[in-house]
PDB file of N, CA and C in Angstrom:
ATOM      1  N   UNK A   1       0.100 166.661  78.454  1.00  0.00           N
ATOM      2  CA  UNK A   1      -0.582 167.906  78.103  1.00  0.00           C
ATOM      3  C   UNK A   1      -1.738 167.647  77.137  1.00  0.00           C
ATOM      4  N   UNK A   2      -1.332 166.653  76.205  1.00  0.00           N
ATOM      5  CA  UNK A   2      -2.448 166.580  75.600  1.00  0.00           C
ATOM      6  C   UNK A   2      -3.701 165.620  75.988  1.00  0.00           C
ATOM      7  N   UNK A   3      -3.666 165.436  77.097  1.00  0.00           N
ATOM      8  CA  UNK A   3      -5.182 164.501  77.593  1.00  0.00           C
ATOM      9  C   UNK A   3      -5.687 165.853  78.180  1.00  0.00           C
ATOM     10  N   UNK A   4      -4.814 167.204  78.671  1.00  0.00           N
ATOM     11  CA  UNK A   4      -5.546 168.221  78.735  1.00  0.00           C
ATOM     12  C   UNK A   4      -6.320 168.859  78.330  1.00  0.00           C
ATOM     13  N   UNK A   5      -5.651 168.801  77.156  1.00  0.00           N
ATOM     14  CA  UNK A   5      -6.630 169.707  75.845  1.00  0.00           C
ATOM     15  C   UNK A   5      -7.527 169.051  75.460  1.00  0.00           C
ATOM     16  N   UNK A   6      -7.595 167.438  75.267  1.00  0.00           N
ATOM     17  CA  UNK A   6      -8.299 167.464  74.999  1.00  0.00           C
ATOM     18  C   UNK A   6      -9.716 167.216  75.700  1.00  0.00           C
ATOM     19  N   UNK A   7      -9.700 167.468  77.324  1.00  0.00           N
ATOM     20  CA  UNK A   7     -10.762 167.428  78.374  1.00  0.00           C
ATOM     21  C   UNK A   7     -11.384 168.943  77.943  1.00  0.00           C
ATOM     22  N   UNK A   8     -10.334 170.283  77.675  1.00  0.00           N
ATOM     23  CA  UNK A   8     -10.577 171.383  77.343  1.00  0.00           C
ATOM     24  C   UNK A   8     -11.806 171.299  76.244  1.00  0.00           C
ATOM     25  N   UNK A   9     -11.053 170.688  75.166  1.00  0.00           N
ATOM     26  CA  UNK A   9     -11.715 170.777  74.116  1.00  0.00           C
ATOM     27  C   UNK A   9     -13.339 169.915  73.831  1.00  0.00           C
ATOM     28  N   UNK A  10     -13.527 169.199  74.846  1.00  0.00           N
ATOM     29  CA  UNK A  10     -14.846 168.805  74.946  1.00  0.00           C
ATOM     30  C   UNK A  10     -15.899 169.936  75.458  1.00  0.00           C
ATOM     31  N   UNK A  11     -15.173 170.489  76.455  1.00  0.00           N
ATOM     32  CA  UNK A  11     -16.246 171.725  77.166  1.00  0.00           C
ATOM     33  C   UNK A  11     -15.959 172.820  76.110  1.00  0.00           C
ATOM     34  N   UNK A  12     -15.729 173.484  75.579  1.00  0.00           N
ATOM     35  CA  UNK A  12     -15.126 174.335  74.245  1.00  0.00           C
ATOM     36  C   UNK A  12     -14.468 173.822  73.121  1.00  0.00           C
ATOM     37  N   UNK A  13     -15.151 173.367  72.101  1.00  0.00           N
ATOM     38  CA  UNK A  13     -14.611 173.304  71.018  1.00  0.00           C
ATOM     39  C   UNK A  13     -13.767 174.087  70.145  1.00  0.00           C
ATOM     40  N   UNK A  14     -14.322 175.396  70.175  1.00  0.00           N
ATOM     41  CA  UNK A  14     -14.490 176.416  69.457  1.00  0.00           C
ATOM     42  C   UNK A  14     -12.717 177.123  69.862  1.00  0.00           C
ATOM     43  N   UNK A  15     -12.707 177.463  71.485  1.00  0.00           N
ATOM     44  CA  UNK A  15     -11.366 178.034  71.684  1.00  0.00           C
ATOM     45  C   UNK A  15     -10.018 177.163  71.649  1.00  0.00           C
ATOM     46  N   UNK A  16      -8.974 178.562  71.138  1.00  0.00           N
ATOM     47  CA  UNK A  16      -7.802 177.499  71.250  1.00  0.00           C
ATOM     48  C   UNK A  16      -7.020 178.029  72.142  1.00  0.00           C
ATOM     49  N   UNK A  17      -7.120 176.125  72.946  1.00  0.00           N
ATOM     50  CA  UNK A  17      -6.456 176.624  74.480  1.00  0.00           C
ATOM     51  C   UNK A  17      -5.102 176.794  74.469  1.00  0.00           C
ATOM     52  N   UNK A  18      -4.430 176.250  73.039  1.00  0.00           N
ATOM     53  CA  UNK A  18      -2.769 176.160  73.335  1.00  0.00           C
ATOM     54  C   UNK A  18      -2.266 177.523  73.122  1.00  0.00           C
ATOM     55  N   UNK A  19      -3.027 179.016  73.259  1.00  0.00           N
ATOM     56  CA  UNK A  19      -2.416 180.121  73.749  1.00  0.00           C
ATOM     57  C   UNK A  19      -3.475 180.634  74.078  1.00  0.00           C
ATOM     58  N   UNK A  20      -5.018 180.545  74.360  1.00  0.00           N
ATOM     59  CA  UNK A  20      -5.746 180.851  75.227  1.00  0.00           C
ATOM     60  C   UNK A  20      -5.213 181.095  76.811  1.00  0.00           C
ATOM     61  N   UNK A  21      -4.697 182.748  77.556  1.00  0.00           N
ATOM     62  CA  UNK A  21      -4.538 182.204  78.472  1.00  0.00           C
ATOM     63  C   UNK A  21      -5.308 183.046  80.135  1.00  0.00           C
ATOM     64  N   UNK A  22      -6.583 183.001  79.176  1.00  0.00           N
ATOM     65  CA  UNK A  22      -7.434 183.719  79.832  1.00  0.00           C
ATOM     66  C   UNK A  22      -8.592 183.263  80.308  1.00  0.00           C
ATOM     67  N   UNK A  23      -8.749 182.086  80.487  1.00  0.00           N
ATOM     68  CA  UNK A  23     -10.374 181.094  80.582  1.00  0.00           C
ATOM     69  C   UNK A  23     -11.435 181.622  81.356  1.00  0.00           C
ATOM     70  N   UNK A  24     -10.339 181.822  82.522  1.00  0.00           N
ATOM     71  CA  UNK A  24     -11.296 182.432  83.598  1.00  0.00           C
ATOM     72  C   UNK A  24     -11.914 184.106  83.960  1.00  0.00           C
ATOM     73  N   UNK A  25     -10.630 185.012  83.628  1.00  0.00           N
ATOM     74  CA  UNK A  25     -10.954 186.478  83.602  1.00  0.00           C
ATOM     75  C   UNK A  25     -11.910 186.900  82.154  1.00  0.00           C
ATOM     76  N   UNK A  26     -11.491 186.063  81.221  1.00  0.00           N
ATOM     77  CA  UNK A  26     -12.380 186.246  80.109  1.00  0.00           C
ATOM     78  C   UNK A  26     -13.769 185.265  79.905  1.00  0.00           C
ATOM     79  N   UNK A  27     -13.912 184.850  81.054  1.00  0.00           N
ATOM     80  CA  UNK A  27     -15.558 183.894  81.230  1.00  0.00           C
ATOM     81  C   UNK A  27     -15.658 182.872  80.425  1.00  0.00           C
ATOM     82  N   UNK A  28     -14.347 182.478  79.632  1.00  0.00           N
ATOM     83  CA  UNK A  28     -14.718 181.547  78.892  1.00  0.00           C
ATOM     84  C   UNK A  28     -15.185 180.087  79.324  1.00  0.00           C
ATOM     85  N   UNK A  29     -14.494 179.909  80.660  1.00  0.00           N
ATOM     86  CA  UNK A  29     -14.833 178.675  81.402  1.00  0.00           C
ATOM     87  C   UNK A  29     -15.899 179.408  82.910  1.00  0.00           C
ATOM     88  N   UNK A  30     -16.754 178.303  83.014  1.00  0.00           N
ATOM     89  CA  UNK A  30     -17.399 178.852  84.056  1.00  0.00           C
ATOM     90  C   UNK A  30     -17.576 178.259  85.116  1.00  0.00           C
ATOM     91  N   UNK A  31     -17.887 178.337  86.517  1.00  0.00           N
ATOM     92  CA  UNK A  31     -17.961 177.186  88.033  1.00  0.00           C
ATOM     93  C   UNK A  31     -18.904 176.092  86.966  1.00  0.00           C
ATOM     94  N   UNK A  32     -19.550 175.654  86.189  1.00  0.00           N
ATOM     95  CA  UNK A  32     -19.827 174.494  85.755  1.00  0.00           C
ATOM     96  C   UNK A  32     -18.785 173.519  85.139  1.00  0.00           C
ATOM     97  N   UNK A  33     -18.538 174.556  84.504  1.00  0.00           N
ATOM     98  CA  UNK A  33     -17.281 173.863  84.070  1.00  0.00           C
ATOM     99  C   UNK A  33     -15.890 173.519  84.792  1.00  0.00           C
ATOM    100  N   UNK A  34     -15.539 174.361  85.660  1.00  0.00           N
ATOM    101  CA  UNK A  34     -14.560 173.638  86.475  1.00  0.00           C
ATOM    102  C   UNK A  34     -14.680 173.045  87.257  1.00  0.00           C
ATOM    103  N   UNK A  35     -16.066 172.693  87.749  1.00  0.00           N
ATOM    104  CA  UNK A  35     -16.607 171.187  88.443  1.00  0.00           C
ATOM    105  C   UNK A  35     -16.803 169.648  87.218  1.00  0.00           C
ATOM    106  N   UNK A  36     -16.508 170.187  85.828  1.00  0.00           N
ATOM    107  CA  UNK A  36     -16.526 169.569  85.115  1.00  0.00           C
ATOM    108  C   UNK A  36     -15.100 168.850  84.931  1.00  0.00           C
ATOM    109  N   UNK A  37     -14.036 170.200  84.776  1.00  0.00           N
ATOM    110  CA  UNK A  37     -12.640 169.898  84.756  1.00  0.00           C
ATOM    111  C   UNK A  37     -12.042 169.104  85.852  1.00  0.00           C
ATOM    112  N   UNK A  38     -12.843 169.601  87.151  1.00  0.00           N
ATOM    113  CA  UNK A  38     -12.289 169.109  88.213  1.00  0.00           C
ATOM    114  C   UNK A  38     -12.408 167.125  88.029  1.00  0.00           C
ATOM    115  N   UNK A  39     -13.526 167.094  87.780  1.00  0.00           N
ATOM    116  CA  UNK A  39     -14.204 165.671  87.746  1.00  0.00           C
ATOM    117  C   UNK A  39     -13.189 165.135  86.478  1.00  0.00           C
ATOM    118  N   UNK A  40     -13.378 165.293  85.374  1.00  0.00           N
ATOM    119  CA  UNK A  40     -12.725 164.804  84.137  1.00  0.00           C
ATOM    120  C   UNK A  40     -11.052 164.954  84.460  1.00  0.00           C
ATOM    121  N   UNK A  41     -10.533 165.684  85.398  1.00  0.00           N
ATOM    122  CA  UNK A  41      -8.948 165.652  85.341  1.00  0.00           C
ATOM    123  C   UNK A  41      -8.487 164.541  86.586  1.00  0.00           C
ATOM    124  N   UNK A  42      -9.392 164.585  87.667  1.00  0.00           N
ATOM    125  CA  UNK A  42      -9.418 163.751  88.433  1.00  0.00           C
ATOM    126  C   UNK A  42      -9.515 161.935  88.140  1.00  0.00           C
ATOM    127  N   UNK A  43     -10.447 161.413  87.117  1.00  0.00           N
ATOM    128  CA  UNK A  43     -10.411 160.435  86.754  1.00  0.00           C
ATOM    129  C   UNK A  43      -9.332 160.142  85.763  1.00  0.00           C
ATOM    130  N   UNK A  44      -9.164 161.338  84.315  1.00  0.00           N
ATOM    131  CA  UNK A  44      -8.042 160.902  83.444  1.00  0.00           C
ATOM    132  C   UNK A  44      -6.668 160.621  84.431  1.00  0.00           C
ATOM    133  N   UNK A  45      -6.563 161.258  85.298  1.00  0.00           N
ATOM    134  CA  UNK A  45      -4.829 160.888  85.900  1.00  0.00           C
ATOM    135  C   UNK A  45      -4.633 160.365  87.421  1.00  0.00           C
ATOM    136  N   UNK A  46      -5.970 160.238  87.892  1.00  0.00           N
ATOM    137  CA  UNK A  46      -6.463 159.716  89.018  1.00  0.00           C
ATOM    138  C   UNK A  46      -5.476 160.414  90.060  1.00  0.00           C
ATOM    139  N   UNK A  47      -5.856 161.615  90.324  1.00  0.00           N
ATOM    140  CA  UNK A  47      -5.579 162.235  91.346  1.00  0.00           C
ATOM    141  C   UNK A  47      -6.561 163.075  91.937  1.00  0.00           C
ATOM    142  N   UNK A  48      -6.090 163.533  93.295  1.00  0.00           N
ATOM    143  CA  UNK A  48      -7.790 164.588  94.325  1.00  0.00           C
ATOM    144  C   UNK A  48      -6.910 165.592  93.742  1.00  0.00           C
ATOM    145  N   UNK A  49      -8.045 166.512  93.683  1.00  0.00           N
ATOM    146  CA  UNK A  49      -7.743 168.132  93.583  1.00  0.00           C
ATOM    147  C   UNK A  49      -8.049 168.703  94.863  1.00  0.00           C
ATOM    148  N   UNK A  50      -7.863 168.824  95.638  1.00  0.00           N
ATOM    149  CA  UNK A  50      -7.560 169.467  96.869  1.00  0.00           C
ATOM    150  C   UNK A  50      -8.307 171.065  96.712  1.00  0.00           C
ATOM    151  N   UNK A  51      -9.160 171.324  97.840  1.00  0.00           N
ATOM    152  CA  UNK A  51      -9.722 172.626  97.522  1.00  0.00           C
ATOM    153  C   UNK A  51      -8.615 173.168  97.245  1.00  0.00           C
ATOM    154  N   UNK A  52      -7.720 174.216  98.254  1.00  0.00           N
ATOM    155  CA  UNK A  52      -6.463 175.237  98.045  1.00  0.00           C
ATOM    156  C   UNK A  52      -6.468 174.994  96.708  1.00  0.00           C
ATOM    157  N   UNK A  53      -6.151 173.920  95.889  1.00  0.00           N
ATOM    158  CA  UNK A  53      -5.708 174.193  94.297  1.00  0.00           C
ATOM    159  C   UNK A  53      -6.993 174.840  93.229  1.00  0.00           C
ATOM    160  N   UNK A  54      -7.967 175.015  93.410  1.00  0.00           N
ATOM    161  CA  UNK A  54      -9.276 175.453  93.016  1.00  0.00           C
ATOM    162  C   UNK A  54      -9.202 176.914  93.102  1.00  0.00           C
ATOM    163  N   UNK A  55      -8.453 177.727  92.454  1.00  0.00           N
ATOM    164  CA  UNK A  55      -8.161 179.056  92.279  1.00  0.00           C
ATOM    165  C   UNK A  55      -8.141 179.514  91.170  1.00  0.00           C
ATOM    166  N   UNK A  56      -8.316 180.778  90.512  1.00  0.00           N
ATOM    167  CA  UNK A  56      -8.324 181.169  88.941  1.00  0.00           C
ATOM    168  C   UNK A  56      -7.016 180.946  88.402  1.00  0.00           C
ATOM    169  N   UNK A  57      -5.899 181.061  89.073  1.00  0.00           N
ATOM    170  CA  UNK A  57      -4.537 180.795  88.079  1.00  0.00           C
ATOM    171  C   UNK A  57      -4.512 179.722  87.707  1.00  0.00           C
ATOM    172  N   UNK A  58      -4.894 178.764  88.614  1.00  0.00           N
ATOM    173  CA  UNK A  58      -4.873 177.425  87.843  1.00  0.00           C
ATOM    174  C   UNK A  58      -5.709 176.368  86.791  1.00  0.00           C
ATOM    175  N   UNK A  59      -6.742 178.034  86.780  1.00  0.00           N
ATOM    176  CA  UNK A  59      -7.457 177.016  85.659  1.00  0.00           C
ATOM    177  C   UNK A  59      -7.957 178.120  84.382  1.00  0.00           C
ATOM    178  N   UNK A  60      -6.998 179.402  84.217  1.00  0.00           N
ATOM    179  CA  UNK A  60      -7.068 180.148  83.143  1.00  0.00           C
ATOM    180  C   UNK A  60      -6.131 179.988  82.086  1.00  0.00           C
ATOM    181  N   UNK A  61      -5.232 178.631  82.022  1.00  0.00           N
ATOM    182  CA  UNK A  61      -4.783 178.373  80.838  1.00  0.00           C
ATOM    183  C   UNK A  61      -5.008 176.692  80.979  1.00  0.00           C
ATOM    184  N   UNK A  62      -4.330 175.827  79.553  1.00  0.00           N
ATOM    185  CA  UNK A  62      -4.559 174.732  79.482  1.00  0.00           C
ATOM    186  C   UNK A  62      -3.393 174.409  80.344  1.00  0.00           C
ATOM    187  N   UNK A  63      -1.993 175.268  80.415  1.00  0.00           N
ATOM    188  CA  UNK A  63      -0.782 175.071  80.705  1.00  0.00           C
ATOM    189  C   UNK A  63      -0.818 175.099  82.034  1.00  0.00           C
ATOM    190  N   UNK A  64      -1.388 176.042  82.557  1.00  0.00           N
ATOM    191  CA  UNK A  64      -1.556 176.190  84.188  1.00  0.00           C
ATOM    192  C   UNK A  64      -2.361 174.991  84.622  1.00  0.00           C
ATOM    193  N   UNK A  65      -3.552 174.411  84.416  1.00  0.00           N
ATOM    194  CA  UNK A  65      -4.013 173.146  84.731  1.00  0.00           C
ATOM    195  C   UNK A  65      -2.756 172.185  84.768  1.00  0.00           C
ATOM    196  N   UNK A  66      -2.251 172.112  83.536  1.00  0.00           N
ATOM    197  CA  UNK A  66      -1.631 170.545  83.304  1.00  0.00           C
ATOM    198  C   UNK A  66      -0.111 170.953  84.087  1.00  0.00           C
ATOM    199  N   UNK A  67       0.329 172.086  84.820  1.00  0.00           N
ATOM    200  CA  UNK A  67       1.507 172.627  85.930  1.00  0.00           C
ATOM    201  C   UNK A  67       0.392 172.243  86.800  1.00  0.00           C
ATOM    202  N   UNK A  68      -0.754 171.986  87.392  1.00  0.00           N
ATOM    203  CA  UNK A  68      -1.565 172.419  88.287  1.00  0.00           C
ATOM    204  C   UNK A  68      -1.550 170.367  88.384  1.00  0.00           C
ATOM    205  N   UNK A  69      -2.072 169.645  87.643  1.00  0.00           N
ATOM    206  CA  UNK A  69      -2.177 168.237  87.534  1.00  0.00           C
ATOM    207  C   UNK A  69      -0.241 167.335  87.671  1.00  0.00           C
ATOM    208  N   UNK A  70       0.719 168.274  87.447  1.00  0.00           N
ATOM    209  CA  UNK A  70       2.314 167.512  87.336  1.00  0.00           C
ATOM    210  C   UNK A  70       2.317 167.693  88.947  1.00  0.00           C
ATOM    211  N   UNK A  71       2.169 169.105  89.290  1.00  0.00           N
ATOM    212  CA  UNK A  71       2.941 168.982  91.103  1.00  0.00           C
ATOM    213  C   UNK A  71       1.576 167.868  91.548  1.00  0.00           C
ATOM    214  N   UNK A  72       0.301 167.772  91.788  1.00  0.00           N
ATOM    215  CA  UNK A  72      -0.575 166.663  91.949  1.00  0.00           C
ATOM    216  C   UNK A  72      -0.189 165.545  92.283  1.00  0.00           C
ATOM    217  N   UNK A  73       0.353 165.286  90.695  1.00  0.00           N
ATOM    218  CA  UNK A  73       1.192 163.896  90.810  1.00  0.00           C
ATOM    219  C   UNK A  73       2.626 163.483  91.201  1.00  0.00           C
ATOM    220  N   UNK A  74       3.222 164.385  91.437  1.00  0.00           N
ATOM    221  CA  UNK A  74       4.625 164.472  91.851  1.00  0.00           C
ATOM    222  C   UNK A  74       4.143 164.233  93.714  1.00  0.00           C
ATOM    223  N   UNK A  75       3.208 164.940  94.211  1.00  0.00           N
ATOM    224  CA  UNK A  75       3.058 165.038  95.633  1.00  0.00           C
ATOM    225  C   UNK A  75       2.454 163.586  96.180  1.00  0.00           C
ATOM    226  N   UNK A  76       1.443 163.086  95.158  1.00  0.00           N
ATOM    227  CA  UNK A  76       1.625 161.435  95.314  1.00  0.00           C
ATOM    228  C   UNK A  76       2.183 160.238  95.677  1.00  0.00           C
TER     229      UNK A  76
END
């Protein structure tokens, strides 16, 4: 979880994601940025993100990503 936050915390310093759980309905993250996340979560744990997983639930908390990056690697 925490190589999550801290990919989070490069694109946003400022918010705190460990009960932030609104990224996306509240604009805090934007399609730049989750082509950012996508790229940076993909190399830290070396897995594809598969379009289907590219949806707002999975990337409006830090917790939902890093549930979103465990099944990833479990399906590996």
């Amino acid at each position: 979880m925490e190589e999550v936050l801290e990919i989070l915390r490069g694109l946003h310093p400022e918010v705190d994601y460990e009960t932030c759980e609104t990224l996306i309905d509240d604009k805090i993250i934007d399609s730049f940025d989750i082509v950012t996340l996508i790229s940076d979560l993909s190399d830290e744990f070396d897995i594809t993100i598969p379009v289907e997983e590219i949806k707002p639930e999975n990337f409006n908390s830090a917790k939902a990503l890093y549930a979103m990056v465990e099944r990833l690697l479990e399906d590996e």
